[in-house]
Structure formats: C-alpha cells, structure tokens
N, C-alpha and C. Protein backbone atom coordinates (compact mmCIF):
# COMPACT_ATOMS: atom_id res chain seq x y z
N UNK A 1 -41.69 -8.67 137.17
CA UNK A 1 -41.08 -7.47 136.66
C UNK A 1 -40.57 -7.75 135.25
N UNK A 2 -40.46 -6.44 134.26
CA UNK A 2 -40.06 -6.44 132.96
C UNK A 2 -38.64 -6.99 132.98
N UNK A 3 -38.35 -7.61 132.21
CA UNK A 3 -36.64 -7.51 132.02
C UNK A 3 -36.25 -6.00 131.55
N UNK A 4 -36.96 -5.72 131.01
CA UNK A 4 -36.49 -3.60 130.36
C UNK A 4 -36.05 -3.17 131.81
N UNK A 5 -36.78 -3.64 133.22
CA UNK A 5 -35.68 -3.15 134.50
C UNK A 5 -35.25 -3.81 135.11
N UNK A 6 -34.63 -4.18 134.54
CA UNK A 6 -33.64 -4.84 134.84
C UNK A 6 -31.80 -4.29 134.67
N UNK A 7 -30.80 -4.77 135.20
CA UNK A 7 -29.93 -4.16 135.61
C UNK A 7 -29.39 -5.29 134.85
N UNK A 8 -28.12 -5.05 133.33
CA UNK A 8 -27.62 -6.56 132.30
C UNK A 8 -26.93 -6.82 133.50
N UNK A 9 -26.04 -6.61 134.38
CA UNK A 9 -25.45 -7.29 135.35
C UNK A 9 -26.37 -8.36 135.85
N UNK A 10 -27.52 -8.31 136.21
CA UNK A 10 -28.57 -9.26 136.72
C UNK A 10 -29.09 -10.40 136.05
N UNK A 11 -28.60 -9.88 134.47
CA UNK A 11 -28.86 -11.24 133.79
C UNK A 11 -27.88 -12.19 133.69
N UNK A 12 -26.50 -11.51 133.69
CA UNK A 12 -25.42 -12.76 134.00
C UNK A 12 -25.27 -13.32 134.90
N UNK A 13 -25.07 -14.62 134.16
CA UNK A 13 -24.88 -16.02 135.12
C UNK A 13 -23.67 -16.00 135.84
N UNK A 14 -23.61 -16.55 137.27
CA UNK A 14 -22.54 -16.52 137.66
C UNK A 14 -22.00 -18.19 137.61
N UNK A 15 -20.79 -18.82 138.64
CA UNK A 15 -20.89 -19.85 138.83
C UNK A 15 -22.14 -20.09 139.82
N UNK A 16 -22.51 -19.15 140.82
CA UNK A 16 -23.36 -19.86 142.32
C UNK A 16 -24.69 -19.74 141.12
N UNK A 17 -25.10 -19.45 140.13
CA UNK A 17 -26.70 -19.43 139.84
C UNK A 17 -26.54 -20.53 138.68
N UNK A 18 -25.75 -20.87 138.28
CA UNK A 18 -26.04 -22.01 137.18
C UNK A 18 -25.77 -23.51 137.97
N UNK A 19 -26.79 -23.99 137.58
CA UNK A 19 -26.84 -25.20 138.40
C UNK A 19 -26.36 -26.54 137.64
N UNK A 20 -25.17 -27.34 138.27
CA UNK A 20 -24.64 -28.30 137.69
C UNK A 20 -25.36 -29.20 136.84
N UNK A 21 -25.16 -29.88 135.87
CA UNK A 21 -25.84 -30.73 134.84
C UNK A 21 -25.72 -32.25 135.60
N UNK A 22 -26.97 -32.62 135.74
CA UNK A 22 -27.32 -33.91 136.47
C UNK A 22 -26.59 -35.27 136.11
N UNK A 23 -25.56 -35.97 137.01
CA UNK A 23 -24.78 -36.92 136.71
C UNK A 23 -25.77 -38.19 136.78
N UNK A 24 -25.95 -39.18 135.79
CA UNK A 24 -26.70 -40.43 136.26
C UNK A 24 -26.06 -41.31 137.13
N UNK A 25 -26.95 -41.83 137.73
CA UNK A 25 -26.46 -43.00 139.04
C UNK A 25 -26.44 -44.41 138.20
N UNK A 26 -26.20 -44.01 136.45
CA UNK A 26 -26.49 -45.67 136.22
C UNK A 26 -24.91 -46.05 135.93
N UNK A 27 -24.53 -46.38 135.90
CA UNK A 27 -22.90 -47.19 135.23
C UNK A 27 -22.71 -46.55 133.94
N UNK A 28 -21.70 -45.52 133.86
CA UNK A 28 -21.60 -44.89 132.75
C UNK A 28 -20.67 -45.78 131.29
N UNK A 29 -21.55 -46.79 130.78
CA UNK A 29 -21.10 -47.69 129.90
C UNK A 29 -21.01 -46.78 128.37
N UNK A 30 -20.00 -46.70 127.82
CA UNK A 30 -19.55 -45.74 126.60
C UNK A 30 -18.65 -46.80 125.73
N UNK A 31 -19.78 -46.97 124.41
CA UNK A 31 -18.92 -47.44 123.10
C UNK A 31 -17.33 -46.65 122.69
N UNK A 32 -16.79 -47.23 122.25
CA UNK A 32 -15.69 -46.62 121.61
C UNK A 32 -16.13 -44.67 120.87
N UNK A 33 -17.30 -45.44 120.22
CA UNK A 33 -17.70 -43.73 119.53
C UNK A 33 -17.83 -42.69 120.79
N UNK A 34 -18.81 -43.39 121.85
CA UNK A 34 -19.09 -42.40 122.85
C UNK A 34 -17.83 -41.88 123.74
N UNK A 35 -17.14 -42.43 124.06
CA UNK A 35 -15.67 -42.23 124.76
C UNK A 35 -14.71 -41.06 123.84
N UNK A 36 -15.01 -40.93 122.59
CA UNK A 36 -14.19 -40.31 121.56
C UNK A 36 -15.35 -38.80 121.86
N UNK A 37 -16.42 -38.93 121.61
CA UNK A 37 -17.23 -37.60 122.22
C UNK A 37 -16.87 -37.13 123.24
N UNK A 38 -16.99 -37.88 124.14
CA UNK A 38 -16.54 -37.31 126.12
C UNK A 38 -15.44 -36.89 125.89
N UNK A 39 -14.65 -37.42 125.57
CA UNK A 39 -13.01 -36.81 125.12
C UNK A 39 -13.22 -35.39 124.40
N UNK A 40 -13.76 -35.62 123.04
CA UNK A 40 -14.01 -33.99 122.64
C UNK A 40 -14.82 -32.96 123.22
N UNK A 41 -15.61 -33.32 123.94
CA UNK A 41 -16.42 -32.47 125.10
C UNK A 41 -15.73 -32.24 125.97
N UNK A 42 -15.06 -33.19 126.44
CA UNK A 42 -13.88 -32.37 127.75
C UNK A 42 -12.96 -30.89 127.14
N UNK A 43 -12.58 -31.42 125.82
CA UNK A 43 -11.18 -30.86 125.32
C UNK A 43 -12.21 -29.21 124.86
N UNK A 44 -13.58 -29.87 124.04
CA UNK A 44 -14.14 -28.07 124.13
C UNK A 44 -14.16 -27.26 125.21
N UNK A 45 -14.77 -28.11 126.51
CA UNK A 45 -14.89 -27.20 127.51
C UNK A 45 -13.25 -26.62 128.25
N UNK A 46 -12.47 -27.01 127.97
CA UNK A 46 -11.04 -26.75 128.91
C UNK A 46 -10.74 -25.14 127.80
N UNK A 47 -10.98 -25.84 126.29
CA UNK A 47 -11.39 -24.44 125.42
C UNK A 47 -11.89 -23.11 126.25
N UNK A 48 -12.64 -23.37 126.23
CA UNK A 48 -13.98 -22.53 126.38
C UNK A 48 -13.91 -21.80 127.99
N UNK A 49 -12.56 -22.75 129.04
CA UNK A 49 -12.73 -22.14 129.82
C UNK A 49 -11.08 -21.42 129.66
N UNK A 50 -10.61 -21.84 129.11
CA UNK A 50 -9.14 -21.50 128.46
C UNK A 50 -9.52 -19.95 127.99
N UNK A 51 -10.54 -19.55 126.96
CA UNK A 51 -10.54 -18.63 126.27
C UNK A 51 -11.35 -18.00 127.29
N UNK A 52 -12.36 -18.14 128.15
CA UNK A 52 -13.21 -17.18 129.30
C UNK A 52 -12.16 -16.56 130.08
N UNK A 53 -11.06 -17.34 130.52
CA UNK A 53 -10.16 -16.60 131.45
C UNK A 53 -8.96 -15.68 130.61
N UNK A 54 -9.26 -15.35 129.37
CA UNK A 54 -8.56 -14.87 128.06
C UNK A 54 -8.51 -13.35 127.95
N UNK A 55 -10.11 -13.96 127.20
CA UNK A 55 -11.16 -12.41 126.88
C UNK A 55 -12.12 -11.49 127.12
N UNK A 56 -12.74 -10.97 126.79
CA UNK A 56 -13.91 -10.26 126.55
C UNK A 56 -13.74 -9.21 128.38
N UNK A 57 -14.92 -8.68 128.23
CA UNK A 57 -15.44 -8.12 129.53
C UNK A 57 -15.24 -8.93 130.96
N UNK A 58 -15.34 -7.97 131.77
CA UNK A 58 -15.65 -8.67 133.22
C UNK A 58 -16.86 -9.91 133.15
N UNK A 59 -17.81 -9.03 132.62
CA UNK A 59 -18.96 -9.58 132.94
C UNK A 59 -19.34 -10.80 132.20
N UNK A 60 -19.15 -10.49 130.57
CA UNK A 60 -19.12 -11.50 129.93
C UNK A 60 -18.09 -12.86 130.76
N UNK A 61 -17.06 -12.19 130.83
CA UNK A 61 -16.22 -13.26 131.31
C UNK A 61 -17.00 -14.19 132.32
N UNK A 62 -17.35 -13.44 132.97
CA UNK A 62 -18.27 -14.39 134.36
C UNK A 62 -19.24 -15.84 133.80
N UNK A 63 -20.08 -14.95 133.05
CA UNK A 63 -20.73 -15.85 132.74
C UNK A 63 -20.19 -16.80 131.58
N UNK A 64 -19.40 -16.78 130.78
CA UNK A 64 -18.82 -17.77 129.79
C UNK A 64 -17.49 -18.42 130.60
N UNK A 65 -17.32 -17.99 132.26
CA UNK A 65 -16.03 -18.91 132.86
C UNK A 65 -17.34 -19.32 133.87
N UNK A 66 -18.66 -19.39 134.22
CA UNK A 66 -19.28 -20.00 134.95
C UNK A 66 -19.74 -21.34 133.85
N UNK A 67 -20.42 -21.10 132.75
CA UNK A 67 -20.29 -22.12 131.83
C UNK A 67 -19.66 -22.88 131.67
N UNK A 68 -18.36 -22.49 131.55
CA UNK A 68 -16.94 -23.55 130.87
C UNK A 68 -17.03 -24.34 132.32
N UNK A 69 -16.90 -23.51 133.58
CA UNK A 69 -16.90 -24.53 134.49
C UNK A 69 -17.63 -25.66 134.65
N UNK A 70 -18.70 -25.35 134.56
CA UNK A 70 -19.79 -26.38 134.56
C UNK A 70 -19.61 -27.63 133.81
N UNK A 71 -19.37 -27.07 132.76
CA UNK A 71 -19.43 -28.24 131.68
C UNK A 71 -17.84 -28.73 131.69
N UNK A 72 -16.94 -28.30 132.25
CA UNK A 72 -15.56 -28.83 132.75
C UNK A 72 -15.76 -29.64 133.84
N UNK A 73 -16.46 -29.56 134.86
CA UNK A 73 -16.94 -30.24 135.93
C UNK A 73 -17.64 -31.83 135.38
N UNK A 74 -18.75 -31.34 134.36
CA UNK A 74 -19.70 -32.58 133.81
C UNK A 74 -18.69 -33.63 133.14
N UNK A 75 -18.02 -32.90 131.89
CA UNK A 75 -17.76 -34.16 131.53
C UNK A 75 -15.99 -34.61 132.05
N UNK A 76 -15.45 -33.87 132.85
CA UNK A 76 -13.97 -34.54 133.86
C UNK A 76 -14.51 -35.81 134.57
N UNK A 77 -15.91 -35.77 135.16
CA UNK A 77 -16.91 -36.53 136.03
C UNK A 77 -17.23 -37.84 135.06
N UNK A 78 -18.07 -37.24 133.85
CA UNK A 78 -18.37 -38.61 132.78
C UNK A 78 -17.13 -39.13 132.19
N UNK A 79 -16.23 -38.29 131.44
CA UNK A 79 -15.41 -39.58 131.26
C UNK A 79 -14.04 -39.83 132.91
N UNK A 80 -14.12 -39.73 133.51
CA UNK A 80 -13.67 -40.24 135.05
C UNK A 80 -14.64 -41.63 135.81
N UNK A 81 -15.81 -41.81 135.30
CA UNK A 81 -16.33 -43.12 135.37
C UNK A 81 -16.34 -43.84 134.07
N UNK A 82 -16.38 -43.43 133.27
CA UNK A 82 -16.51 -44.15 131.61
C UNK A 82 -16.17 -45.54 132.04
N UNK A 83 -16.82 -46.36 131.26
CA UNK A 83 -16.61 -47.38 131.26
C UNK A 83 -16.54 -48.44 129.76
N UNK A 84 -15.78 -48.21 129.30
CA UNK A 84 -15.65 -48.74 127.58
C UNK A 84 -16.23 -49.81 127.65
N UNK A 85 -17.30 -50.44 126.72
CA UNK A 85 -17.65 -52.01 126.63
C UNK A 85 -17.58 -52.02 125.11
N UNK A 86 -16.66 -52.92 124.54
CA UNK A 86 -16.90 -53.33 123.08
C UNK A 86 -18.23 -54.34 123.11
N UNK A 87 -18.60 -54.04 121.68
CA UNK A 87 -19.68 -54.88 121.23
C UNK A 87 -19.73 -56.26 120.78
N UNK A 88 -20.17 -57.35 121.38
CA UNK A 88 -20.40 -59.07 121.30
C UNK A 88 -21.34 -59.35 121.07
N UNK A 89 -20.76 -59.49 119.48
CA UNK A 89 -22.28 -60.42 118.99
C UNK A 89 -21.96 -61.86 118.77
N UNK A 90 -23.55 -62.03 119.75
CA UNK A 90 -23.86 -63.52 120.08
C UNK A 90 -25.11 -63.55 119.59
N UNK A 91 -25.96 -62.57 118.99
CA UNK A 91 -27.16 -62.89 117.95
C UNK A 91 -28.29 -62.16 119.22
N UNK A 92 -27.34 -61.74 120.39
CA UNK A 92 -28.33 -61.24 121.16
C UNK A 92 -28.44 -60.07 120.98
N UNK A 93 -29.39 -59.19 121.63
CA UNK A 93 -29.37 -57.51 122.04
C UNK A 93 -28.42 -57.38 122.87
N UNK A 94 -27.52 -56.31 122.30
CA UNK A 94 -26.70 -56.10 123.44
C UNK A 94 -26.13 -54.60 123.20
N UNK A 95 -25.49 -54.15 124.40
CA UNK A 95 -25.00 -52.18 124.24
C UNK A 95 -23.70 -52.57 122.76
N UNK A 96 -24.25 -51.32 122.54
CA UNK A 96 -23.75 -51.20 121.45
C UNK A 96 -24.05 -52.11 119.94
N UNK A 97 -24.86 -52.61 120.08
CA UNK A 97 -25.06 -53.36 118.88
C UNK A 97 -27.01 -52.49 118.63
N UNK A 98 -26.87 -52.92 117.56
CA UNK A 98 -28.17 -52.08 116.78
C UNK A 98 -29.15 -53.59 116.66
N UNK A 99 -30.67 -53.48 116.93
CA UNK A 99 -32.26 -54.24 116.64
C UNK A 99 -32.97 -53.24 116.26
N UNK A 100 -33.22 -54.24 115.39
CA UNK A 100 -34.41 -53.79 114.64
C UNK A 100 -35.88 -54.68 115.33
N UNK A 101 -37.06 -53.36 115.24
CA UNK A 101 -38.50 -53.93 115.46
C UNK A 101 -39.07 -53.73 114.70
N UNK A 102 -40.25 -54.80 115.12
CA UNK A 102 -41.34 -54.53 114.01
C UNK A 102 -42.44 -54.57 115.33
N UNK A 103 -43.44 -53.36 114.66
CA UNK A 103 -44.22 -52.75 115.68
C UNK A 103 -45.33 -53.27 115.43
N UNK A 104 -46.85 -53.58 116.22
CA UNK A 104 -47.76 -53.92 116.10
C UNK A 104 -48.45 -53.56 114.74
N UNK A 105 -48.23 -52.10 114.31
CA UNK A 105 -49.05 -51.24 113.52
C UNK A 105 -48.00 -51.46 112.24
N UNK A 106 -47.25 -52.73 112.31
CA UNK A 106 -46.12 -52.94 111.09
C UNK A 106 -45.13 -51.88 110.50
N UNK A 107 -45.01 -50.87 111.75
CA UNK A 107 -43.64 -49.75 111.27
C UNK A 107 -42.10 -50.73 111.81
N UNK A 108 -41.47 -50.50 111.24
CA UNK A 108 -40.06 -50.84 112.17
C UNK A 108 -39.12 -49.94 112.25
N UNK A 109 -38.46 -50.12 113.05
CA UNK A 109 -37.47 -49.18 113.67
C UNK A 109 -36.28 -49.71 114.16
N UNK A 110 -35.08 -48.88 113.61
CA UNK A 110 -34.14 -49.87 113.71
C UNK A 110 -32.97 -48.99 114.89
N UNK A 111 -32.31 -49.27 115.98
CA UNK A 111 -32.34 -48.79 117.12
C UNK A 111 -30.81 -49.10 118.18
N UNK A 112 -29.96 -48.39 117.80
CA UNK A 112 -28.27 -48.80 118.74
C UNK A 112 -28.69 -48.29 120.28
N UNK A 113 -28.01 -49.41 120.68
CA UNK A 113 -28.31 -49.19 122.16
C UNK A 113 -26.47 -48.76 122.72
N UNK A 114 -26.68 -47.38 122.94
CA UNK A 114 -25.44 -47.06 123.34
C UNK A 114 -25.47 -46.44 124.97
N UNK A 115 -24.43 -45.60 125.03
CA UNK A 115 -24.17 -44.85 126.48
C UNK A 115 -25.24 -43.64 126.66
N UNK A 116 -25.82 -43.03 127.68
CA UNK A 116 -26.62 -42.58 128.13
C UNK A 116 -26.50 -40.90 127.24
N UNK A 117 -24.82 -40.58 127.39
CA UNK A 117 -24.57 -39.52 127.18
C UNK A 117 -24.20 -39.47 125.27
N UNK A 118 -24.03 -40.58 124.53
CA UNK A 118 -23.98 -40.35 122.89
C UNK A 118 -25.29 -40.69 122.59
N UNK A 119 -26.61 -41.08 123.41
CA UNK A 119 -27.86 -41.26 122.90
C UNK A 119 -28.44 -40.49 122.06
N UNK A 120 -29.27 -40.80 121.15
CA UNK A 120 -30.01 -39.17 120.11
C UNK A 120 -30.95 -40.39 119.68
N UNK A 121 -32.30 -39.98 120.47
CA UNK A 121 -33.15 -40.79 119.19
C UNK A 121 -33.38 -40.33 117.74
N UNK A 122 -33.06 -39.18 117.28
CA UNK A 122 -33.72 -38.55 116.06
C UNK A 122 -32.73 -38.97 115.57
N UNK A 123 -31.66 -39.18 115.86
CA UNK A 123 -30.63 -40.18 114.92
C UNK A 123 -30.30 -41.70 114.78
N UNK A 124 -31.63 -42.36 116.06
CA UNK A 124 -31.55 -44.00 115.79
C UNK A 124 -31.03 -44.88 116.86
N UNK A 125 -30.43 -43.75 117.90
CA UNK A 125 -29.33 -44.35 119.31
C UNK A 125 -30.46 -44.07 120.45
N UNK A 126 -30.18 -45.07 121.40
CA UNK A 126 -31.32 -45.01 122.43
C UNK A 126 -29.99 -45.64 123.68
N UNK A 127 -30.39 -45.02 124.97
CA UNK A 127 -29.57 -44.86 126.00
C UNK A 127 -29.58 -46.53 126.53
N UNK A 128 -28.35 -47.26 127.09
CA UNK A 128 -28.86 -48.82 127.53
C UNK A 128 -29.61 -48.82 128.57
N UNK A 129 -30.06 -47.29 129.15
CA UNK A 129 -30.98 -47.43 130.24
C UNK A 129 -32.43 -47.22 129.90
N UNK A 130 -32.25 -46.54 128.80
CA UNK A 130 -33.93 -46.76 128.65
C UNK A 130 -34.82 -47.53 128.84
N UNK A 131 -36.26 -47.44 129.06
CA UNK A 131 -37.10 -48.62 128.95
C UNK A 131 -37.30 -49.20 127.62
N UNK A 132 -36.83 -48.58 126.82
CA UNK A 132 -36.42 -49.05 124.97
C UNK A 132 -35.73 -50.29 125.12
N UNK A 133 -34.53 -49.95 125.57
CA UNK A 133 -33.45 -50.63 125.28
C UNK A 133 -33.33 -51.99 126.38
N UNK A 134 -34.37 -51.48 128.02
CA UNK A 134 -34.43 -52.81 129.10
C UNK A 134 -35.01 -53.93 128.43
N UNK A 135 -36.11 -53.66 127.74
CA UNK A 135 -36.96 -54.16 127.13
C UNK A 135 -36.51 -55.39 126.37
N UNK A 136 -35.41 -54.65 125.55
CA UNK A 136 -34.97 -55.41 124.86
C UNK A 136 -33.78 -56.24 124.65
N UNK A 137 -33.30 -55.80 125.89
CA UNK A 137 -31.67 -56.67 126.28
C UNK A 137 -31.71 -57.51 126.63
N UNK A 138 -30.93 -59.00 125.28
CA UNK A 138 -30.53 -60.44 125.84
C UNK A 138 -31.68 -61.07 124.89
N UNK A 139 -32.76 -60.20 124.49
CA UNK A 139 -33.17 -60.70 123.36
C UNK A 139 -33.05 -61.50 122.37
N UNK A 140 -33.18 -62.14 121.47
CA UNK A 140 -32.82 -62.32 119.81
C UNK A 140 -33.86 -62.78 118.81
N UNK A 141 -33.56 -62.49 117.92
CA UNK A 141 -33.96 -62.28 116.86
C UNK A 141 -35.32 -63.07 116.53
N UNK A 142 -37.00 -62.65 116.36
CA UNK A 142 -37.80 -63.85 116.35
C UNK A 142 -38.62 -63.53 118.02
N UNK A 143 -37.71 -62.93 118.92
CA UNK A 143 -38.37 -62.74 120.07
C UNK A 143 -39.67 -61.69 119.94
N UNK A 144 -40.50 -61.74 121.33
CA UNK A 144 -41.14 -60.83 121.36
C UNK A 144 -40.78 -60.08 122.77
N UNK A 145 -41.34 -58.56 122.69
CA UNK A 145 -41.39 -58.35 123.94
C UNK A 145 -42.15 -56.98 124.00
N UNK A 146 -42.57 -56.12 124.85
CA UNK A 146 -43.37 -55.06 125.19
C UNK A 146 -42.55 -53.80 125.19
N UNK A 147 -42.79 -52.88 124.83
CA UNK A 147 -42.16 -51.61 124.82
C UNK A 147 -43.63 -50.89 124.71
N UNK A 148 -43.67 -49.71 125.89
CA UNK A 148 -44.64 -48.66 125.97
C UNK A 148 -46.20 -49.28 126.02
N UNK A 149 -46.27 -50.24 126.70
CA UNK A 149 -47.15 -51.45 126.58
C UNK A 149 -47.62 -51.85 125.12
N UNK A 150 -47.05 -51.92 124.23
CA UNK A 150 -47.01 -52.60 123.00
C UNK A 150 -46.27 -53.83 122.54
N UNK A 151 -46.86 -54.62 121.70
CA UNK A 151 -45.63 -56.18 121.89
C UNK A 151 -45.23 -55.33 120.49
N UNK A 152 -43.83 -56.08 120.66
CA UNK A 152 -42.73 -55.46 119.29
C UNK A 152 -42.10 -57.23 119.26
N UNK A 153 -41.80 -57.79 117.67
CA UNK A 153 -40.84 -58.45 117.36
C UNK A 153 -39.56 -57.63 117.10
N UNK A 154 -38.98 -58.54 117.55
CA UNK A 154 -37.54 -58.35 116.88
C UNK A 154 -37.41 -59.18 115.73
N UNK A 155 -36.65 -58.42 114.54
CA UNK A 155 -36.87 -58.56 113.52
C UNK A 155 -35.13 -58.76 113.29
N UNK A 156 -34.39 -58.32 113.70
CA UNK A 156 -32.53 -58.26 113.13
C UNK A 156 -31.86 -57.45 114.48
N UNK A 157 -31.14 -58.41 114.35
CA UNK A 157 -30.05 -58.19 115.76
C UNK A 157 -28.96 -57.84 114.95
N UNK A 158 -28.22 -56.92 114.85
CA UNK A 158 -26.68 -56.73 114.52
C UNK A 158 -25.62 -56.71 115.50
C-alpha cells in the first residue's frame, strides 16, 4: 500500500515498534575519549527525553519520547559496563594506541584501535574487536600479519 493511505498516526513510532539498539557481548573497553562520548550521549539523550515529555503534540511526543527512550536505555547500559583501559606503550599493538601498515599494494594506513562504540573508520579508529584490530594485537613494529587475507607489515606502533 501507498503511504498517501495511510493514516500520519501510523507512521509514528511508538516505544513497542522501535526496536532496541543491539548491545555487544564483547567487554565494553572505552579510552578516556570514548567514556567522555558515552557520557555526552547519555546526557543528550536524558535531553531529548527531558524535552519529549515537555513539548510538542501528542503524537510527536510519542515518537521523540519512544526515541529518547531507546537511546536512554542504550547508552545507561554502555556506559554501566564501560570499562576504562589507559594506553601502554610497550612498542606493542595495543587498545588505544594507533599502527600503522603497510599494505601489499604499498598503501599504508594508519589505524587507533579503540572501543567498539567511538570507532569511525572514515576517521582512522577501528573497534578492538574487529578482525582489523585481532589481527593485529600484541604485534610490533617490523611484524607481519594477515588482514582480509592480505599480509600487512607493521610499519609504527604508537
């Protein structure tokens, strides 16, 4: 059916139709930076559900206090396991410290291995669970090892 018949009540989300944001089963390990995010992600969403129970419409309300919940739920949950690890450098790969590779085809890429939830590859951070980052943990510098069945040196451990 068209959405044109549709009834806008039918398009708002409630809490029972939005479905919770998937918690990982891995050890939620968070750099100092990432712990300072979870913190401001909590404090938006308490916002966000602060101002849903505020303003606007019924309806609107529904769906921007089914939101806030959600994401009040996610991250009370992530930082409620957080687990802070400062960074030790011993010349190895390790969370929170940044390697650099050098790729078969001679590109390199240089790569922080942080918490699951401050990861962004388009900005250079890769999750410590990735197969990126398994790959390369405990490493150092001069090593080799396989990523995406490709051998990669490591080129600089920070």
């Amino acid at each position: 059916m068209s959405v044109a018949f549709t009834r806008e009540e039918d398009l708002e989300a409630t809490a029972a139709d939005l479905v919770d944001r998937p918690i990982s089963p891995h050890p939620n390990h968070v750099t100092p930076e990432g712990l300072a995010m979870i913190e401001a992600e909590l404090a938006a969403a308490r916002a966000a559900y602060t101002k849903a129970q505020t303003e606007g419409s019924i309806e609107a309300d529904r769906t921007a206090m089914a939101r806030a919940t959600r994401d009040l739920r996610y991250w009370s949950a992530r930082r409620a396991s957080a687990q802070l690890l400062e960074t030790t450098l011993d010349g190895r790969v390790r969370f929170g410290g940044s390697v650099t590779i050098e790729r078969e085809d001679g590109r390199t890429q240089t790569w922080r291995i942080v918490g699951e939830d401050e990861a962004d590859p388009a900005k250079g951070s890769v999750s410590h669970v990735s197969p990126l980052a398994r790959a390369l943990m405990g490493k150092r510098e001069g090593d080799e090892a396989t990523v995406a069945g490709q051998s990669v040196e490591i080129v600089a451990v920070d």
